[in-house]
PDB file of N, CA and C in Angstrom:
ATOM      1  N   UNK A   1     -86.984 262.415 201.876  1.00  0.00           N
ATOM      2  CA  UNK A   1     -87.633 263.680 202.171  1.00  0.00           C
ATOM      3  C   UNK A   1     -87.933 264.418 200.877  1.00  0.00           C
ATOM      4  N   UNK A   2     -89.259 264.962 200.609  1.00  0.00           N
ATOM      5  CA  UNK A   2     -89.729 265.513 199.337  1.00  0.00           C
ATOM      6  C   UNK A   2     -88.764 266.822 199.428  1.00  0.00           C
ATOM      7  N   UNK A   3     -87.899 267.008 198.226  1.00  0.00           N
ATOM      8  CA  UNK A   3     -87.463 268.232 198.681  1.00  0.00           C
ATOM      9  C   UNK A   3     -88.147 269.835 198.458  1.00  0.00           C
ATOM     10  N   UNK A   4     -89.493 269.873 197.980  1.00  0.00           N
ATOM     11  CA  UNK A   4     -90.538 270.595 198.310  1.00  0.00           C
ATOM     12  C   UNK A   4     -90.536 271.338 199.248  1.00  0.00           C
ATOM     13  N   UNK A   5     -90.727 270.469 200.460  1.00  0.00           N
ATOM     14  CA  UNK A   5     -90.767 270.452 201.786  1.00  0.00           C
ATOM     15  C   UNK A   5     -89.710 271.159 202.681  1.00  0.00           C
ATOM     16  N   UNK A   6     -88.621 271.376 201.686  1.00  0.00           N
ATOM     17  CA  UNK A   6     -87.657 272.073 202.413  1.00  0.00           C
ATOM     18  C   UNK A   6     -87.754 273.503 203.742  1.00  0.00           C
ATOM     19  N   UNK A   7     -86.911 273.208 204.681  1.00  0.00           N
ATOM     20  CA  UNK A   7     -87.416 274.593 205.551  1.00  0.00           C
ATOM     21  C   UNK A   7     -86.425 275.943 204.719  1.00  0.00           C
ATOM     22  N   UNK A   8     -87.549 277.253 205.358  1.00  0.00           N
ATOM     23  CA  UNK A   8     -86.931 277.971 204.663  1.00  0.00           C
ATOM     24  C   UNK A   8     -85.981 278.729 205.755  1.00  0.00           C
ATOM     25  N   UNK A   9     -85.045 279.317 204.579  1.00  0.00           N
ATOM     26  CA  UNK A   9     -83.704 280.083 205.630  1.00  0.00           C
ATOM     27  C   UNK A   9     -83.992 281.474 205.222  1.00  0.00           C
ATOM     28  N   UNK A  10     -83.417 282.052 206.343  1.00  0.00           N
ATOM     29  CA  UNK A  10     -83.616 283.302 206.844  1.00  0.00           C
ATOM     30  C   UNK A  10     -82.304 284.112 205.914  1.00  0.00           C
ATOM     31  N   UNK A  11     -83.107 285.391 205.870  1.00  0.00           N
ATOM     32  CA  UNK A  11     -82.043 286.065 204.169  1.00  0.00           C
ATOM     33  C   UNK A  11     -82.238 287.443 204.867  1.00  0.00           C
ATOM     34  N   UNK A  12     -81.279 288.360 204.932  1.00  0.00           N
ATOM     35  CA  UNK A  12     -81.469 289.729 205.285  1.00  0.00           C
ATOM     36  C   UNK A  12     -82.234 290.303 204.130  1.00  0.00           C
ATOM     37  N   UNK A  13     -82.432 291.595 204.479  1.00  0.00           N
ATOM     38  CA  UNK A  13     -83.237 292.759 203.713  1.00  0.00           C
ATOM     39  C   UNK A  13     -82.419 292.839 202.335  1.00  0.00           C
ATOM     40  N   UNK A  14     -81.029 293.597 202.336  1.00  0.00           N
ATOM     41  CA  UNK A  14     -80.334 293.173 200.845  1.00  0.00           C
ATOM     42  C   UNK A  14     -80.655 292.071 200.090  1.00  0.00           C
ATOM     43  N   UNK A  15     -80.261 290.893 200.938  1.00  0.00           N
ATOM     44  CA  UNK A  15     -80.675 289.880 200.320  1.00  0.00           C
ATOM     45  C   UNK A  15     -82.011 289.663 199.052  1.00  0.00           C
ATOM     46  N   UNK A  16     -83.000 290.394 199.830  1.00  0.00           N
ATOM     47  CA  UNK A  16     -84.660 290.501 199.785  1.00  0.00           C
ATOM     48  C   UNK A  16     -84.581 291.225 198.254  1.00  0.00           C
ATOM     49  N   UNK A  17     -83.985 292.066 198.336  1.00  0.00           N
ATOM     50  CA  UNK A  17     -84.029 293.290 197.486  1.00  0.00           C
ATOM     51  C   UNK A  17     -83.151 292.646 196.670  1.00  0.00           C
ATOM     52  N   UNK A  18     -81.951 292.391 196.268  1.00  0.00           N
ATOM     53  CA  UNK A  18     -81.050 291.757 195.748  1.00  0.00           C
ATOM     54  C   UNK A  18     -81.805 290.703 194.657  1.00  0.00           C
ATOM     55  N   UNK A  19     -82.854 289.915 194.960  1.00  0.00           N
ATOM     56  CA  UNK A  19     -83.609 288.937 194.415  1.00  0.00           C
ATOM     57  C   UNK A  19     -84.928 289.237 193.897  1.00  0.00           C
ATOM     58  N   UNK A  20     -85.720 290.434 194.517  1.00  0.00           N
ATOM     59  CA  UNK A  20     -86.706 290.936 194.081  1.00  0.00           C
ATOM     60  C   UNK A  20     -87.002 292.174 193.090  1.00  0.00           C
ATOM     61  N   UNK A  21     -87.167 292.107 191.851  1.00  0.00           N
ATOM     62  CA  UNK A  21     -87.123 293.725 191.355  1.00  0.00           C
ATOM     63  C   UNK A  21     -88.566 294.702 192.183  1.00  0.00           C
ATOM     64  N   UNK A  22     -89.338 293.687 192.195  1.00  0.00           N
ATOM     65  CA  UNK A  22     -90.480 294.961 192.863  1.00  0.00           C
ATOM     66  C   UNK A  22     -89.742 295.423 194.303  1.00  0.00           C
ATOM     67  N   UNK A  23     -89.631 294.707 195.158  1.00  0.00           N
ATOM     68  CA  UNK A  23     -88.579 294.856 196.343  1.00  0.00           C
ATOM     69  C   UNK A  23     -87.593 296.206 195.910  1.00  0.00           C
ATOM     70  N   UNK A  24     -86.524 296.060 195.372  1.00  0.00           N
ATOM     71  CA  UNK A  24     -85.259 296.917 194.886  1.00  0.00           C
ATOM     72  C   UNK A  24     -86.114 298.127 194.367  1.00  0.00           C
ATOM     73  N   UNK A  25     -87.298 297.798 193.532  1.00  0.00           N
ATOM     74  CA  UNK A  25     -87.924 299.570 193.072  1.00  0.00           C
ATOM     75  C   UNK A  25     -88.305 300.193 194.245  1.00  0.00           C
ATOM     76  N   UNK A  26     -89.345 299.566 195.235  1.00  0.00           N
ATOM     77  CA  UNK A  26     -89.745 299.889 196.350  1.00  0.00           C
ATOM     78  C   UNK A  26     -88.480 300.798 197.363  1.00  0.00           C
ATOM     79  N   UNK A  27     -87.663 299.690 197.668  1.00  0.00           N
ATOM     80  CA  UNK A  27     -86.450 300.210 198.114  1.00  0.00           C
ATOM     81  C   UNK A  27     -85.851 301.517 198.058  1.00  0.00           C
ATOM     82  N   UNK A  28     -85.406 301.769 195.885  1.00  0.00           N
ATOM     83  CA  UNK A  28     -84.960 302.649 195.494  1.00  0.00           C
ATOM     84  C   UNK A  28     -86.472 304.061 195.828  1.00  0.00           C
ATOM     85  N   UNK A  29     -87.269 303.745 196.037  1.00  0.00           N
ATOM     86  CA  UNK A  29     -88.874 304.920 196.072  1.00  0.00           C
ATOM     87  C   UNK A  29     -88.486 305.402 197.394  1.00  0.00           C
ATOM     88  N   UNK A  30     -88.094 304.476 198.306  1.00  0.00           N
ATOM     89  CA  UNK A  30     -88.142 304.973 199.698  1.00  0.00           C
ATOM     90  C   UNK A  30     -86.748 306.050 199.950  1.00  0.00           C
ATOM     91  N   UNK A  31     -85.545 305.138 199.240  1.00  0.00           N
ATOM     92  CA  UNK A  31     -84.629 306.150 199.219  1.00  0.00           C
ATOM     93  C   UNK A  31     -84.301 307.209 198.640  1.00  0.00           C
ATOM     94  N   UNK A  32     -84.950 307.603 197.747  1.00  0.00           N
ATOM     95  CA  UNK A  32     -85.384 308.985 196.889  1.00  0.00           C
ATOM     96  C   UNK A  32     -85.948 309.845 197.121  1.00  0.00           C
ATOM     97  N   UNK A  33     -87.329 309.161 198.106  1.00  0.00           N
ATOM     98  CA  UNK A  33     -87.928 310.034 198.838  1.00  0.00           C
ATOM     99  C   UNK A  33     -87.571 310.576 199.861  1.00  0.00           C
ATOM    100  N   UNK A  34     -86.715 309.556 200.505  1.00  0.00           N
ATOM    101  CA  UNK A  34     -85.512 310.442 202.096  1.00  0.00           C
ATOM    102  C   UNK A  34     -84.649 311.429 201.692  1.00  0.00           C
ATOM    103  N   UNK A  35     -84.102 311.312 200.368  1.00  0.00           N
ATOM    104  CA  UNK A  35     -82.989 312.187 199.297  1.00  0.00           C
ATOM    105  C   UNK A  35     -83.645 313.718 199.210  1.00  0.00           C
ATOM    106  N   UNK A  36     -85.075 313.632 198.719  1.00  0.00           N
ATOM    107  CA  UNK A  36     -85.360 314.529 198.753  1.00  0.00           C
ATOM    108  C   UNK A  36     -86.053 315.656 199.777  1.00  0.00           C
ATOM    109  N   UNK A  37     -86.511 314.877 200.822  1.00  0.00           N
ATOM    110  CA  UNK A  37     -86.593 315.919 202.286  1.00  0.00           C
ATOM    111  C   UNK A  37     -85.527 316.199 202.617  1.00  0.00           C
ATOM    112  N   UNK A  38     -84.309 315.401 202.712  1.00  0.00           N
ATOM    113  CA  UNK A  38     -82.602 315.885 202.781  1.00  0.00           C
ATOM    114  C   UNK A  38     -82.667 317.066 202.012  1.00  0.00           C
ATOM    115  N   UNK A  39     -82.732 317.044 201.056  1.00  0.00           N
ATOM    116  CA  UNK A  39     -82.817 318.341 200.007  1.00  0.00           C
ATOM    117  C   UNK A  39     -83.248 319.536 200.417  1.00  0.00           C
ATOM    118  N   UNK A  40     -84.640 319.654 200.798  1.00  0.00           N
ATOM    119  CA  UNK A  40     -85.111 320.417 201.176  1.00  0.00           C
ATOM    120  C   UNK A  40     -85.458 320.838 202.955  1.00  0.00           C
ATOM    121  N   UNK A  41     -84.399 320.144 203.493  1.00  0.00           N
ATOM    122  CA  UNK A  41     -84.916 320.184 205.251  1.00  0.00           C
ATOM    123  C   UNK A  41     -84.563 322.295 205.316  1.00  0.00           C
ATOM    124  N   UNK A  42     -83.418 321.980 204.894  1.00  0.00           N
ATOM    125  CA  UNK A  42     -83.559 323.309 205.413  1.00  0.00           C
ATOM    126  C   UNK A  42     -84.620 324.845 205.181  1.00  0.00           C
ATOM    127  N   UNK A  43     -85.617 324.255 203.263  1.00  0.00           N
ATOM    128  CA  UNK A  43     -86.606 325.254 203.634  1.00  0.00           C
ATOM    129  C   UNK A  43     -87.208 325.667 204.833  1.00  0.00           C
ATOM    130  N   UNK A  44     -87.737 324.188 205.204  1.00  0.00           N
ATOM    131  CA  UNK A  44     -88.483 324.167 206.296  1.00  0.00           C
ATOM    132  C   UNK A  44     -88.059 324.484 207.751  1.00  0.00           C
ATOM    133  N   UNK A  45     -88.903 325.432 208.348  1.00  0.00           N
ATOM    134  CA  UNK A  45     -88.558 325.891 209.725  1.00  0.00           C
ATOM    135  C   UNK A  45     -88.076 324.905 210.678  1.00  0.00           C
ATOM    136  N   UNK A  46     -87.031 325.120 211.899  1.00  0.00           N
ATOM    137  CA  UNK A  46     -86.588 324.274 212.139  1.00  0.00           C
ATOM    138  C   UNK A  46     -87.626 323.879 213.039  1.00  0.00           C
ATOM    139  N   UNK A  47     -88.430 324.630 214.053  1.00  0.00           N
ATOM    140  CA  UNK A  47     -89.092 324.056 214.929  1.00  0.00           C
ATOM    141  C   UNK A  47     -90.739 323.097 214.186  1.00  0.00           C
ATOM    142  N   UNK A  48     -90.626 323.333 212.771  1.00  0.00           N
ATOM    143  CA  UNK A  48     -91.314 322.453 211.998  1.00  0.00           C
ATOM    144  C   UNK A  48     -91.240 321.018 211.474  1.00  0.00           C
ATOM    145  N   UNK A  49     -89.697 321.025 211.089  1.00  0.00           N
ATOM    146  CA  UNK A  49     -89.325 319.892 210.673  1.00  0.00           C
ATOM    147  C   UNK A  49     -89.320 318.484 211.022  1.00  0.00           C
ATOM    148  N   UNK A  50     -89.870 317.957 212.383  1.00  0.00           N
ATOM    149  CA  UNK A  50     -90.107 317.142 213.070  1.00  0.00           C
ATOM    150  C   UNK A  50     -91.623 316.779 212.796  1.00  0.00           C
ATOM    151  N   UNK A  51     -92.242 317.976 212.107  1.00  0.00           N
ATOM    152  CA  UNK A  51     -93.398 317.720 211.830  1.00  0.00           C
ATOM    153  C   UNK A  51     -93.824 316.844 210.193  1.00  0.00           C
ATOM    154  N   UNK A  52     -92.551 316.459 209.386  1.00  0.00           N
ATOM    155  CA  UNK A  52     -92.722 316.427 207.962  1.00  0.00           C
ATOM    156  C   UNK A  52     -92.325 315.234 208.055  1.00  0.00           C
ATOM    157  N   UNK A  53     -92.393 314.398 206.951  1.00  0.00           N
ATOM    158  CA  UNK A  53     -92.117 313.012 206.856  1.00  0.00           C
ATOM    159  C   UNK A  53     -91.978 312.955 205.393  1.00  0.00           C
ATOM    160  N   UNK A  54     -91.034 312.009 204.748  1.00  0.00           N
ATOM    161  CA  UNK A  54     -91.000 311.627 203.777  1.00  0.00           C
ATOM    162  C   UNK A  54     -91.925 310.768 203.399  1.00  0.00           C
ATOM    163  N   UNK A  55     -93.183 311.075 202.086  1.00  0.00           N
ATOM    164  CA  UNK A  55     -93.935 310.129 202.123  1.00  0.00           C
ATOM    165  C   UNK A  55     -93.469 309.311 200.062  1.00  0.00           C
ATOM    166  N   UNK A  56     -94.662 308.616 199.802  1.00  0.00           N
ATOM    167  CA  UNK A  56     -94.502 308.072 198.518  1.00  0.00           C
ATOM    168  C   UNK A  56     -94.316 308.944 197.408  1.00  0.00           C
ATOM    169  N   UNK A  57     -94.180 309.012 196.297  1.00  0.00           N
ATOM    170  CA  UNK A  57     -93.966 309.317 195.101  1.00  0.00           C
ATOM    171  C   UNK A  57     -94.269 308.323 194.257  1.00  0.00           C
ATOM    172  N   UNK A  58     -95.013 309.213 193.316  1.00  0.00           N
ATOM    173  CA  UNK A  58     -95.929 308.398 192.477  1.00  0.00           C
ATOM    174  C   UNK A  58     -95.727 309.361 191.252  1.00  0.00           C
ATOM    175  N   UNK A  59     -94.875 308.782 189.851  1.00  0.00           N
ATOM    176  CA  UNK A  59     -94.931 309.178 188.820  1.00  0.00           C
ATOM    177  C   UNK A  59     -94.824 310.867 188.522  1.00  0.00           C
ATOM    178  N   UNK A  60     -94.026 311.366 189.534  1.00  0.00           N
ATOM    179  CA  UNK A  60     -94.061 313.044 189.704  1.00  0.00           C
ATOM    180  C   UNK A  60     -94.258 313.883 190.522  1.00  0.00           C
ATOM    181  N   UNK A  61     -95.356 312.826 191.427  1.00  0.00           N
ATOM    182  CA  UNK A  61     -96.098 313.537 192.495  1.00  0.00           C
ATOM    183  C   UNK A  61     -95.661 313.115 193.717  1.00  0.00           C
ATOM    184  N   UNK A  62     -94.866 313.964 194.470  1.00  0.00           N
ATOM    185  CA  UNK A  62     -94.530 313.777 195.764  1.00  0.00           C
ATOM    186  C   UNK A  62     -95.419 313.886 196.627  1.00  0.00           C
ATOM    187  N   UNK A  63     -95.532 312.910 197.817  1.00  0.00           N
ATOM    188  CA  UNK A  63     -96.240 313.344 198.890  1.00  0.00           C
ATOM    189  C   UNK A  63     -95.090 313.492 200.358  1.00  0.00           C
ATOM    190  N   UNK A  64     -95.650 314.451 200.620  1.00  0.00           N
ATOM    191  CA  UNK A  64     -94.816 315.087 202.136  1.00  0.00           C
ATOM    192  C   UNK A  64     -96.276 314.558 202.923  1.00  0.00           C
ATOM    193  N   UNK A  65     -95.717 313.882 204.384  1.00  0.00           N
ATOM    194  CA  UNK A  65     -96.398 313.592 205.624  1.00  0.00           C
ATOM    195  C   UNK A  65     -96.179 314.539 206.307  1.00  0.00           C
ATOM    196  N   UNK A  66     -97.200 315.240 207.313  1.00  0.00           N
ATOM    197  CA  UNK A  66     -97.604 316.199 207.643  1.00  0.00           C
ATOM    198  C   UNK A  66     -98.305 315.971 209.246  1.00  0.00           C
ATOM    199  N   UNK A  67     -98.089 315.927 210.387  1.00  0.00           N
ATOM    200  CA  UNK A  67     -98.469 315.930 211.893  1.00  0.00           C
ATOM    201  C   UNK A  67     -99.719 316.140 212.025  1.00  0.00           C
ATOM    202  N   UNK A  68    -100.166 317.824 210.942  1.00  0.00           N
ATOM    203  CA  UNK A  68    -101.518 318.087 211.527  1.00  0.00           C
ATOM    204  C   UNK A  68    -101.995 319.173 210.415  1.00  0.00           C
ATOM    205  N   UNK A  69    -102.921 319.584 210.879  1.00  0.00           N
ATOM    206  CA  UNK A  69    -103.201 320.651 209.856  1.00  0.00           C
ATOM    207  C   UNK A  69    -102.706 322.045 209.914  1.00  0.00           C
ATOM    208  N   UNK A  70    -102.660 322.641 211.113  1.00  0.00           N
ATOM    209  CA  UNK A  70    -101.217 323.606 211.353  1.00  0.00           C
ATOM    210  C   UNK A  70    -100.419 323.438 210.706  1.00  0.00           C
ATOM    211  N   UNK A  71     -99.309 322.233 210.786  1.00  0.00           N
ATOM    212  CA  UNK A  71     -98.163 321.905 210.331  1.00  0.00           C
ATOM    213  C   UNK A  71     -98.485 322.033 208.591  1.00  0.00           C
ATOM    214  N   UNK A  72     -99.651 321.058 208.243  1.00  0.00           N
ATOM    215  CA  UNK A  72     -99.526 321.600 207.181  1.00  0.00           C
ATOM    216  C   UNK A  72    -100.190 323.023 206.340  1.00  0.00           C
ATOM    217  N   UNK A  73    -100.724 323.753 206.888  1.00  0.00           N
ATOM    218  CA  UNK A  73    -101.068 324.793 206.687  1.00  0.00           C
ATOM    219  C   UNK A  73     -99.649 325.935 206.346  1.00  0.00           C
ATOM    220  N   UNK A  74     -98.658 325.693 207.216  1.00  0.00           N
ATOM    221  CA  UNK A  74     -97.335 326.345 206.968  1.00  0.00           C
ATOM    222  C   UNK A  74     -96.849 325.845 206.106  1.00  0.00           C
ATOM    223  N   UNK A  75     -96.479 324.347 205.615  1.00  0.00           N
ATOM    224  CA  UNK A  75     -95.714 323.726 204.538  1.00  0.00           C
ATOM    225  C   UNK A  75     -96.740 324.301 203.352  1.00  0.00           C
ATOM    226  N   UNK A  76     -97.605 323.928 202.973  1.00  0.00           N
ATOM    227  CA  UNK A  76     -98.608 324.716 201.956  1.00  0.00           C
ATOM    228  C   UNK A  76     -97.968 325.500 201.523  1.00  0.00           C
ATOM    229  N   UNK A  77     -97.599 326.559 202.365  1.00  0.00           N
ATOM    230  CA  UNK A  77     -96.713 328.071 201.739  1.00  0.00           C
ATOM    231  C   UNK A  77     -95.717 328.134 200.955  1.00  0.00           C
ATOM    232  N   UNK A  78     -94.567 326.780 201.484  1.00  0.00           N
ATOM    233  CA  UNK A  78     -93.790 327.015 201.394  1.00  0.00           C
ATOM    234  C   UNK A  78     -93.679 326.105 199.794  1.00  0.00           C
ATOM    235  N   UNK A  79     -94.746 325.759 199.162  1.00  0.00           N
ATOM    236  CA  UNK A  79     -94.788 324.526 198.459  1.00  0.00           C
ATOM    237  C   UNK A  79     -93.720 325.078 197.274  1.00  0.00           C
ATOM    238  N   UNK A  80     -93.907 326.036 196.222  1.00  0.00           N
ATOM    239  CA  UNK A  80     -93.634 326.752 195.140  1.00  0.00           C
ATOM    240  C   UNK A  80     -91.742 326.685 195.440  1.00  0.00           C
ATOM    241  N   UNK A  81     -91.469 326.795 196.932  1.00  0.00           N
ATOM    242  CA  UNK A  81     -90.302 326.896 197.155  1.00  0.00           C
ATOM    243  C   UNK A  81     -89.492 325.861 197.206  1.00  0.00           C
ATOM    244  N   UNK A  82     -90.206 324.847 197.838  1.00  0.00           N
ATOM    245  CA  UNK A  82     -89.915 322.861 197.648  1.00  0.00           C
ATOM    246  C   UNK A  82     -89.679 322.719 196.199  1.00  0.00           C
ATOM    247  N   UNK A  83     -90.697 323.122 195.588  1.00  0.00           N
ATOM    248  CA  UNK A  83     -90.696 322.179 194.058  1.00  0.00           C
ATOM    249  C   UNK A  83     -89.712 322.782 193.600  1.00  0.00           C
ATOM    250  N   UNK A  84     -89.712 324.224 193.468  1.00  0.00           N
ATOM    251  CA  UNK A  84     -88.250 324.953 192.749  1.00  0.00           C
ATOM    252  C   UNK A  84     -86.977 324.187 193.001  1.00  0.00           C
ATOM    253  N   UNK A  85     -86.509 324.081 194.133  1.00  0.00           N
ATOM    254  CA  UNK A  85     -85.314 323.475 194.761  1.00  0.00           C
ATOM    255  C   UNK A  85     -85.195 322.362 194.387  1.00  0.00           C
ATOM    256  N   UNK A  86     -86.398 321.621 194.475  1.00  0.00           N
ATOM    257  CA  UNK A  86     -86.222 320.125 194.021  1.00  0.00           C
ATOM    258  C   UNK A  86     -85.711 320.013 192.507  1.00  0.00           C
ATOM    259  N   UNK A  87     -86.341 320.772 191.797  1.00  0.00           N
ATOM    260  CA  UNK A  87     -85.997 320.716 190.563  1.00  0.00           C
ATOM    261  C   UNK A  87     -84.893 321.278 190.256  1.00  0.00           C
ATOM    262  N   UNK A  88     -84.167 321.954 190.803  1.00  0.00           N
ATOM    263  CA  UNK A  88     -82.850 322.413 190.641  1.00  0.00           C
ATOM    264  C   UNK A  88     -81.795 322.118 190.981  1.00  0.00           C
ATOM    265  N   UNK A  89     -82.522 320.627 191.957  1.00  0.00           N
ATOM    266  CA  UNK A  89     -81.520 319.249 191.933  1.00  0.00           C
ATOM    267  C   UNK A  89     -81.656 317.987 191.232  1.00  0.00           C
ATOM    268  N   UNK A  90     -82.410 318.452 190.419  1.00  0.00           N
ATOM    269  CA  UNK A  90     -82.764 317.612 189.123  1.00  0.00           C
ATOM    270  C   UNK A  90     -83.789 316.524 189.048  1.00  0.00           C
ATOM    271  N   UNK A  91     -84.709 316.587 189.959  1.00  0.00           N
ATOM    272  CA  UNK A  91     -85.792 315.707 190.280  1.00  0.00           C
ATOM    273  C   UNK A  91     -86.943 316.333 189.540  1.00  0.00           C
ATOM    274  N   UNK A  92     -87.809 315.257 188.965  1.00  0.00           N
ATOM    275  CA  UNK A  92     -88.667 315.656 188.045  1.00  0.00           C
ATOM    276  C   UNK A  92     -89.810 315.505 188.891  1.00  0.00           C
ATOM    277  N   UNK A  93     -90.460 317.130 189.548  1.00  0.00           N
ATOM    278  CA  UNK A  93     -91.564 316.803 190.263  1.00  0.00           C
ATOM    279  C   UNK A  93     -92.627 318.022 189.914  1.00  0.00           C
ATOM    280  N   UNK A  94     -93.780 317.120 189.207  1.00  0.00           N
ATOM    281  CA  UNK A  94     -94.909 318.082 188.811  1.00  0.00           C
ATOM    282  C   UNK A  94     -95.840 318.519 189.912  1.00  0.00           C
ATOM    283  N   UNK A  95     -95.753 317.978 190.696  1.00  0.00           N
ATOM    284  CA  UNK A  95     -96.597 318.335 191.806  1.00  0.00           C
ATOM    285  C   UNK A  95     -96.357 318.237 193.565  1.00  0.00           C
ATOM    286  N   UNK A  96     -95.911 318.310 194.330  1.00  0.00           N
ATOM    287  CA  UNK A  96     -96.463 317.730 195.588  1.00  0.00           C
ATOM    288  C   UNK A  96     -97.585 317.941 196.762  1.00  0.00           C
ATOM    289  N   UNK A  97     -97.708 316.677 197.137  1.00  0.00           N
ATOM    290  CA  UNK A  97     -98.814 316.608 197.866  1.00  0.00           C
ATOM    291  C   UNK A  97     -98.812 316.538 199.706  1.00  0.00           C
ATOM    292  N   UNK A  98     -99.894 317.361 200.147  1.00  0.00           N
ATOM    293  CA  UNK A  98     -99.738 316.808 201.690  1.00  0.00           C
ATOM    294  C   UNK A  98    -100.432 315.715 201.952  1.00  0.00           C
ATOM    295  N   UNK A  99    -100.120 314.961 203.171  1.00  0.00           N
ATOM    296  CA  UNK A  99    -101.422 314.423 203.598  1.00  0.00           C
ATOM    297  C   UNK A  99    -101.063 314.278 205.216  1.00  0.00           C
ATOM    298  N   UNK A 100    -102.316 314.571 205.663  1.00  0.00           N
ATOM    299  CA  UNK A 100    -101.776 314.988 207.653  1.00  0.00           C
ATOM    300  C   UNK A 100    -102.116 313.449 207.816  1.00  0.00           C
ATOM    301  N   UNK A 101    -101.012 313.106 209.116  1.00  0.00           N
ATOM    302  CA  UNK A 101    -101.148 311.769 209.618  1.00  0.00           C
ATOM    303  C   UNK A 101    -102.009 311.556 210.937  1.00  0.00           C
ATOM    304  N   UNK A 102    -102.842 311.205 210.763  1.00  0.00           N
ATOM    305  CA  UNK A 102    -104.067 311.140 211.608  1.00  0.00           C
ATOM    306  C   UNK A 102    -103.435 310.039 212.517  1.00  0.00           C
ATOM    307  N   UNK A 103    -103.248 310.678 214.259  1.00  0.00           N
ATOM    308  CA  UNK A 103    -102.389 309.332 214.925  1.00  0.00           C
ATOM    309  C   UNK A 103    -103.831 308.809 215.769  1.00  0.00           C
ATOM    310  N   UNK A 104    -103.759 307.633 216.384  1.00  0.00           N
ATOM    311  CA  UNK A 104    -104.766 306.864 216.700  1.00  0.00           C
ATOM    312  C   UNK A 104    -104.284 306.654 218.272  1.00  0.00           C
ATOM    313  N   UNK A 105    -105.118 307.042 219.012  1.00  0.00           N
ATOM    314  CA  UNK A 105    -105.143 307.539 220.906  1.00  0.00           C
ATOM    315  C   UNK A 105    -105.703 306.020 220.983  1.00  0.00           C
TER     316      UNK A 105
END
């Protein structure tokens, strides 16, 4: 049997990450970004907060997910107050961004 040909075995998610550095950065992006809506849930109104999502971060720039344009029309406000906080938990963020999640009927 060519051992080429070998079948492949099944590896959990650690695993995945464990072996991959793009994987493990990805990983570490997603969990930084949950770190930091943790951070800041409580700016946000409570009957809002269902409306926000942790989105990507890119080199400074946070993006917050957003339900609608209401929803984000209120977070907007509150932006100056996010970034302060964030940074006063030591996250280096020059900017953040919305973007509303357009759901598909």
């Amino acid at each position: 049997m060519d051992s080429s040909h070998r079948p492949l075995r099944a590896i959990t998610f650690s695993q995945a990450v464990e072996n991959s550095p793009s994987l493990a950065r990805l990983a570490h992006l997603v969990q930084d970004s949950n770190d930091r809506l943790k951070a800041i849930e409580s700016l946000i109104p409570e009957t809002l907060r269902s409306a926000v999502q942790a989105g990507p971060i890119d080199e400074g720039i946070w993006c917050l997910l957003v339900s609608s344009n209401a929803a984000a029309a209120k977070v907007r406000q509150l932006l100056p107050l996010i970034q302060s906080r964030l940074i006063d938990k030591g996250w280096k963020v020059t900017s953040i961004r919305l973007k509303i999640l357009i759901t598909r009927k």
